[in-house]
N, C-alpha and C. Protein backbone atom coordinates (compact mmCIF):
# COMPACT_ATOMS: atom_id res chain seq x y z
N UNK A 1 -45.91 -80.48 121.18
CA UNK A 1 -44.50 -80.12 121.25
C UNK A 1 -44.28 -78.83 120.47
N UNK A 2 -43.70 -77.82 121.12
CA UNK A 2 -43.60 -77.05 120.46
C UNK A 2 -41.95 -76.47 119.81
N UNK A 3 -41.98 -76.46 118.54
CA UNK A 3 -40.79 -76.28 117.45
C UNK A 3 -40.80 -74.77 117.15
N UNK A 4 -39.54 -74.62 116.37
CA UNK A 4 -39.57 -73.11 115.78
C UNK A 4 -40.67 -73.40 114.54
N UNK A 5 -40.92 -74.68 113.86
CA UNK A 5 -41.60 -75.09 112.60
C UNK A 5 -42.97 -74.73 113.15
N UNK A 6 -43.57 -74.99 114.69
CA UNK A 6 -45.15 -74.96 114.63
C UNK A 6 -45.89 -74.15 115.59
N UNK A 7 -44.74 -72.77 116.15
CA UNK A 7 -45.62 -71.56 117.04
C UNK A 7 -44.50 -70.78 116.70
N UNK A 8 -45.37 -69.59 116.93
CA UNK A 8 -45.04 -68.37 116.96
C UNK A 8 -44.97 -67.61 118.01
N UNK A 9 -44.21 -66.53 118.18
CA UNK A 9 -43.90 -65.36 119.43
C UNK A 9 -45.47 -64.91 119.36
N UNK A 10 -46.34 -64.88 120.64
CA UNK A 10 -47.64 -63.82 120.64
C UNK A 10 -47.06 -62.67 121.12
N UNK A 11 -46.38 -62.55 122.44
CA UNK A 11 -46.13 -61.25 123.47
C UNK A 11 -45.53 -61.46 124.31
N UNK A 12 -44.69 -60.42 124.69
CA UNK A 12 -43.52 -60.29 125.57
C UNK A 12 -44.23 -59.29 126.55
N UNK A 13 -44.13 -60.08 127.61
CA UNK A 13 -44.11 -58.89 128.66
C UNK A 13 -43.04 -59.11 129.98
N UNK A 14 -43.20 -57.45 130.90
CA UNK A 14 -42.34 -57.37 131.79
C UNK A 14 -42.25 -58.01 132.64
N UNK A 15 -43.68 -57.84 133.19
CA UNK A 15 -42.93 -57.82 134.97
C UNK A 15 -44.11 -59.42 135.23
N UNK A 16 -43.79 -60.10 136.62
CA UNK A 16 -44.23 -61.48 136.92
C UNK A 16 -46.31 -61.35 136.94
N UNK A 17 -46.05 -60.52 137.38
CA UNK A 17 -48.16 -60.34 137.51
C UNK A 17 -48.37 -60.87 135.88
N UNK A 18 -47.87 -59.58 134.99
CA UNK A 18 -48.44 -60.06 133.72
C UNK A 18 -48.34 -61.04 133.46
N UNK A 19 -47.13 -62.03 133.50
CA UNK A 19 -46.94 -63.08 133.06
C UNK A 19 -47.77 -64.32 133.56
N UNK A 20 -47.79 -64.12 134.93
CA UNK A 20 -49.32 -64.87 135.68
C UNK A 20 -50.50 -64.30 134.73
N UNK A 21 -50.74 -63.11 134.98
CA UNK A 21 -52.26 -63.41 134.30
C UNK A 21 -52.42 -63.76 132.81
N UNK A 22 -51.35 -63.71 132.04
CA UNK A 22 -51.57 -63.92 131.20
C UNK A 22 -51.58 -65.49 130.62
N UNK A 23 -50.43 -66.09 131.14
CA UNK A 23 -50.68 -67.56 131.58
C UNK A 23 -51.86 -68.60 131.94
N UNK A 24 -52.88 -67.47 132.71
CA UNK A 24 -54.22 -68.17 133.56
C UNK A 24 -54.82 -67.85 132.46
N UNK A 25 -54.69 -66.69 131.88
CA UNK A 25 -55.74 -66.33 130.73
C UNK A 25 -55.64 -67.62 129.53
N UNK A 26 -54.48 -67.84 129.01
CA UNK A 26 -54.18 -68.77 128.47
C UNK A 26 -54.66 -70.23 128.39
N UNK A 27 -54.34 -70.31 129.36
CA UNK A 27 -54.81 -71.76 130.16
C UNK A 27 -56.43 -71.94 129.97
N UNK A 28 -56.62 -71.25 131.03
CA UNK A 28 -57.94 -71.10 130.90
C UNK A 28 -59.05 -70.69 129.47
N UNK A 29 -58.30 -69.77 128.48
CA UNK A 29 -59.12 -70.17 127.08
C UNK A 29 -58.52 -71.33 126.39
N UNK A 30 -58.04 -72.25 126.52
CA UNK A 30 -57.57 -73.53 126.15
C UNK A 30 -56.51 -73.42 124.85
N UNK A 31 -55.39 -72.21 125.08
CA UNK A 31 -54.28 -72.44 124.25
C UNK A 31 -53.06 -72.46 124.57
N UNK A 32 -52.25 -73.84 124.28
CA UNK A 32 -50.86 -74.01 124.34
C UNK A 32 -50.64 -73.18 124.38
N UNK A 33 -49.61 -73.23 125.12
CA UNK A 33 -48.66 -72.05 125.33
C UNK A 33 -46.66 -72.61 126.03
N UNK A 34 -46.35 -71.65 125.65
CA UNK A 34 -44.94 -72.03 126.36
C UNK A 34 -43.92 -70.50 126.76
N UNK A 35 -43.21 -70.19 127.98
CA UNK A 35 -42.93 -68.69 128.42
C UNK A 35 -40.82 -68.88 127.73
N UNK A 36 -40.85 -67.99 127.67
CA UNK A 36 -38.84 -68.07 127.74
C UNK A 36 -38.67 -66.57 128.39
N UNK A 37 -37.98 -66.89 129.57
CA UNK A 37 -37.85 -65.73 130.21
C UNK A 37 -36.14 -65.57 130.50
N UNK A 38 -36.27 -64.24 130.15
CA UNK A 38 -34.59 -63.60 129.71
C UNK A 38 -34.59 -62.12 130.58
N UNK A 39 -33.41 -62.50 131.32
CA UNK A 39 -33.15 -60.67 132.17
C UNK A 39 -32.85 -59.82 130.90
N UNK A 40 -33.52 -58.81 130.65
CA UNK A 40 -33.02 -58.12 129.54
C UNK A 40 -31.21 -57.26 129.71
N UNK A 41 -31.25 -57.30 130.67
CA UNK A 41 -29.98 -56.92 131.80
C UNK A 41 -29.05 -57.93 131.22
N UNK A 42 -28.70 -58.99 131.19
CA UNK A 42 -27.83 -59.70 130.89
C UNK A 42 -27.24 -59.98 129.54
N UNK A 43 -26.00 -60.05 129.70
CA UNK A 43 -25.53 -60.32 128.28
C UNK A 43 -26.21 -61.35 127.41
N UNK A 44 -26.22 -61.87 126.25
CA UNK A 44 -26.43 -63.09 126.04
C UNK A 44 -25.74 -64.17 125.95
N UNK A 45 -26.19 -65.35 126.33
CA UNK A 45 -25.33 -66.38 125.71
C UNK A 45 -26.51 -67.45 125.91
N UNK A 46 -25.34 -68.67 126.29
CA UNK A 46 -26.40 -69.87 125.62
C UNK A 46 -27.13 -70.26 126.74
N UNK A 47 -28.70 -70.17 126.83
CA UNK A 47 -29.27 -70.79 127.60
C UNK A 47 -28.85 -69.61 128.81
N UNK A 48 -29.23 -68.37 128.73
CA UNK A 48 -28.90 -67.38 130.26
C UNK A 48 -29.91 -67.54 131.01
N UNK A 49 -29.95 -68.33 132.32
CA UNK A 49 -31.43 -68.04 133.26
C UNK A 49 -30.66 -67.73 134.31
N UNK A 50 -31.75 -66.78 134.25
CA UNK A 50 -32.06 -65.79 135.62
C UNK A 50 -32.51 -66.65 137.04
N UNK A 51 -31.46 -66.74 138.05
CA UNK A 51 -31.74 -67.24 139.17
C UNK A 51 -33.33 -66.41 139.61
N UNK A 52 -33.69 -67.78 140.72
CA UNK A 52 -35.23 -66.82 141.18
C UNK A 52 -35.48 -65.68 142.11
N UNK A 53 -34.07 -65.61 142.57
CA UNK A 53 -34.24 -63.98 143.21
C UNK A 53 -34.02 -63.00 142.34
N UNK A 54 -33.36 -62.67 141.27
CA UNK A 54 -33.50 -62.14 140.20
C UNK A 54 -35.00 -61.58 139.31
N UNK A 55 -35.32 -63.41 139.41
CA UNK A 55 -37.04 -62.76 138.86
C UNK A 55 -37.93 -62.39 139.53
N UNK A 56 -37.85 -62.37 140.82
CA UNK A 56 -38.81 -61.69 142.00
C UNK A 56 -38.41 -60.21 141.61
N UNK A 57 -37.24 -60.16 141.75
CA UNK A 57 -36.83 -58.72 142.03
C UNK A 57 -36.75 -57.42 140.76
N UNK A 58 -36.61 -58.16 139.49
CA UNK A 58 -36.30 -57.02 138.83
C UNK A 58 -37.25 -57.47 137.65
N UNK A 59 -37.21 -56.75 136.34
CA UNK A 59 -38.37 -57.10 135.49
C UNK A 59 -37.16 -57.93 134.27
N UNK A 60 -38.23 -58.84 134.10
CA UNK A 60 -37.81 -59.76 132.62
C UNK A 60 -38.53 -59.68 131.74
N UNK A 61 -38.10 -60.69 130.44
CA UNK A 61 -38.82 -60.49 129.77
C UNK A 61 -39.30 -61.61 129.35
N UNK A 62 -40.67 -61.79 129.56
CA UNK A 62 -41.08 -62.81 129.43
C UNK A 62 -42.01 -63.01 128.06
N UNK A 63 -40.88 -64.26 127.46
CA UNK A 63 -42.03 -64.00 125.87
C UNK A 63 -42.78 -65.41 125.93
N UNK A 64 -44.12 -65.41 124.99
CA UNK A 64 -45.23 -65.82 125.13
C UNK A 64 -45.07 -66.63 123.45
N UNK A 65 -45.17 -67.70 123.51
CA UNK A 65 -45.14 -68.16 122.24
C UNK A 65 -46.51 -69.87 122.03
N UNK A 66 -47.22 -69.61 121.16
CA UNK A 66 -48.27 -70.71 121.02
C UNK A 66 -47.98 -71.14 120.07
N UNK A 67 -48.93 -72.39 119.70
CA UNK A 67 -48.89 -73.13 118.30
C UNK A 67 -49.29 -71.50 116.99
N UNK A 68 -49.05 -72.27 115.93
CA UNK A 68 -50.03 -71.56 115.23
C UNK A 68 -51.49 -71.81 114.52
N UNK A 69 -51.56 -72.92 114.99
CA UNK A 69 -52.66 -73.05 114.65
C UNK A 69 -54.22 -72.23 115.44
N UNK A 70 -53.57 -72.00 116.96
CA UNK A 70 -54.09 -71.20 117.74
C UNK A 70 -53.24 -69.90 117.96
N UNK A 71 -53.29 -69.35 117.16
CA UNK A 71 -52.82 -67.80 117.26
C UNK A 71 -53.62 -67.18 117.44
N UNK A 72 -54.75 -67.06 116.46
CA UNK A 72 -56.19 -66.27 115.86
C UNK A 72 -56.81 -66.55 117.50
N UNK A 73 -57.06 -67.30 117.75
CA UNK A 73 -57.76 -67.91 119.08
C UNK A 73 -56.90 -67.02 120.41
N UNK A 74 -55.94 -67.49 120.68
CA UNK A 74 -54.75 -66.51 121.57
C UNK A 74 -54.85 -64.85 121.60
N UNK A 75 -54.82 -64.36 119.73
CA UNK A 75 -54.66 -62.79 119.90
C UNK A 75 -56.23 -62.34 119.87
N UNK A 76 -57.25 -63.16 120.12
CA UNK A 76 -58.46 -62.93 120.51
C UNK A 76 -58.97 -62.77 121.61
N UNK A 77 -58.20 -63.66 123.00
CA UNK A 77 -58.17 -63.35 124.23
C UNK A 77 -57.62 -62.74 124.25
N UNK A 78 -56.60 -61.91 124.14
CA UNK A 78 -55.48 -60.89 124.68
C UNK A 78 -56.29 -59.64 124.11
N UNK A 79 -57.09 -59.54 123.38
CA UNK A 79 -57.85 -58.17 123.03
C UNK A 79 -59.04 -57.74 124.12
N UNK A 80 -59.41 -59.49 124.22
CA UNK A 80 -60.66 -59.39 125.25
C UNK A 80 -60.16 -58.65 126.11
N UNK A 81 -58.97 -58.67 127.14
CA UNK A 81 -58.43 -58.85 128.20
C UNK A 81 -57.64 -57.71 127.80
N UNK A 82 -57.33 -56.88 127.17
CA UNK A 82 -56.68 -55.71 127.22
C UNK A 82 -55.16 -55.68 127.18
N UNK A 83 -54.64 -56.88 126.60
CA UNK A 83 -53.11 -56.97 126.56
C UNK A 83 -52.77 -55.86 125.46
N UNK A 84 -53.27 -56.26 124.37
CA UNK A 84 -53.33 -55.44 123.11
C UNK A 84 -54.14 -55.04 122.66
């Protein structure tokens, strides 16, 4: 389960590809993970989601948040893989 008490933000990215591959990447090196995706376009308020023609169509922002116990593990694939 993930709390504000037990993960942290890894990376935000734009557009849906990244967020797929980075997801598979995820998955596939075996770390939790969880996405919150926000039109940067939109005002804020509580709980704003972006209908799904919205996220086909324009870029969000999709942030990337794991435990912390697997961070070190997480920002180790994302180096492999050229995120950062």
């Amino acid at each position: 389960m993930f709390t504000s008490f037990n993960s942290v933000e890894l990376i935000t990215v734009s557009s849906l590809e990244e967020q797929t591959k980075l997801r598979n990447l995820l998955t596939h090196g075996g770390v939790e993970h969880m996405v919150s995706v926000k039109d940067p376009h939109q005002t804020s308020g509580f709980f704003p989601v972006p209908d799904p023609e919205t996220m086909m169509t324009q870029s969000m922002a999709y942030t990337f948040y794991v435990h912390k116990k697997q961070l070190q593990q997480a920002v180790s694939l994302l180096e492999q893989e050229g995120f950062i």
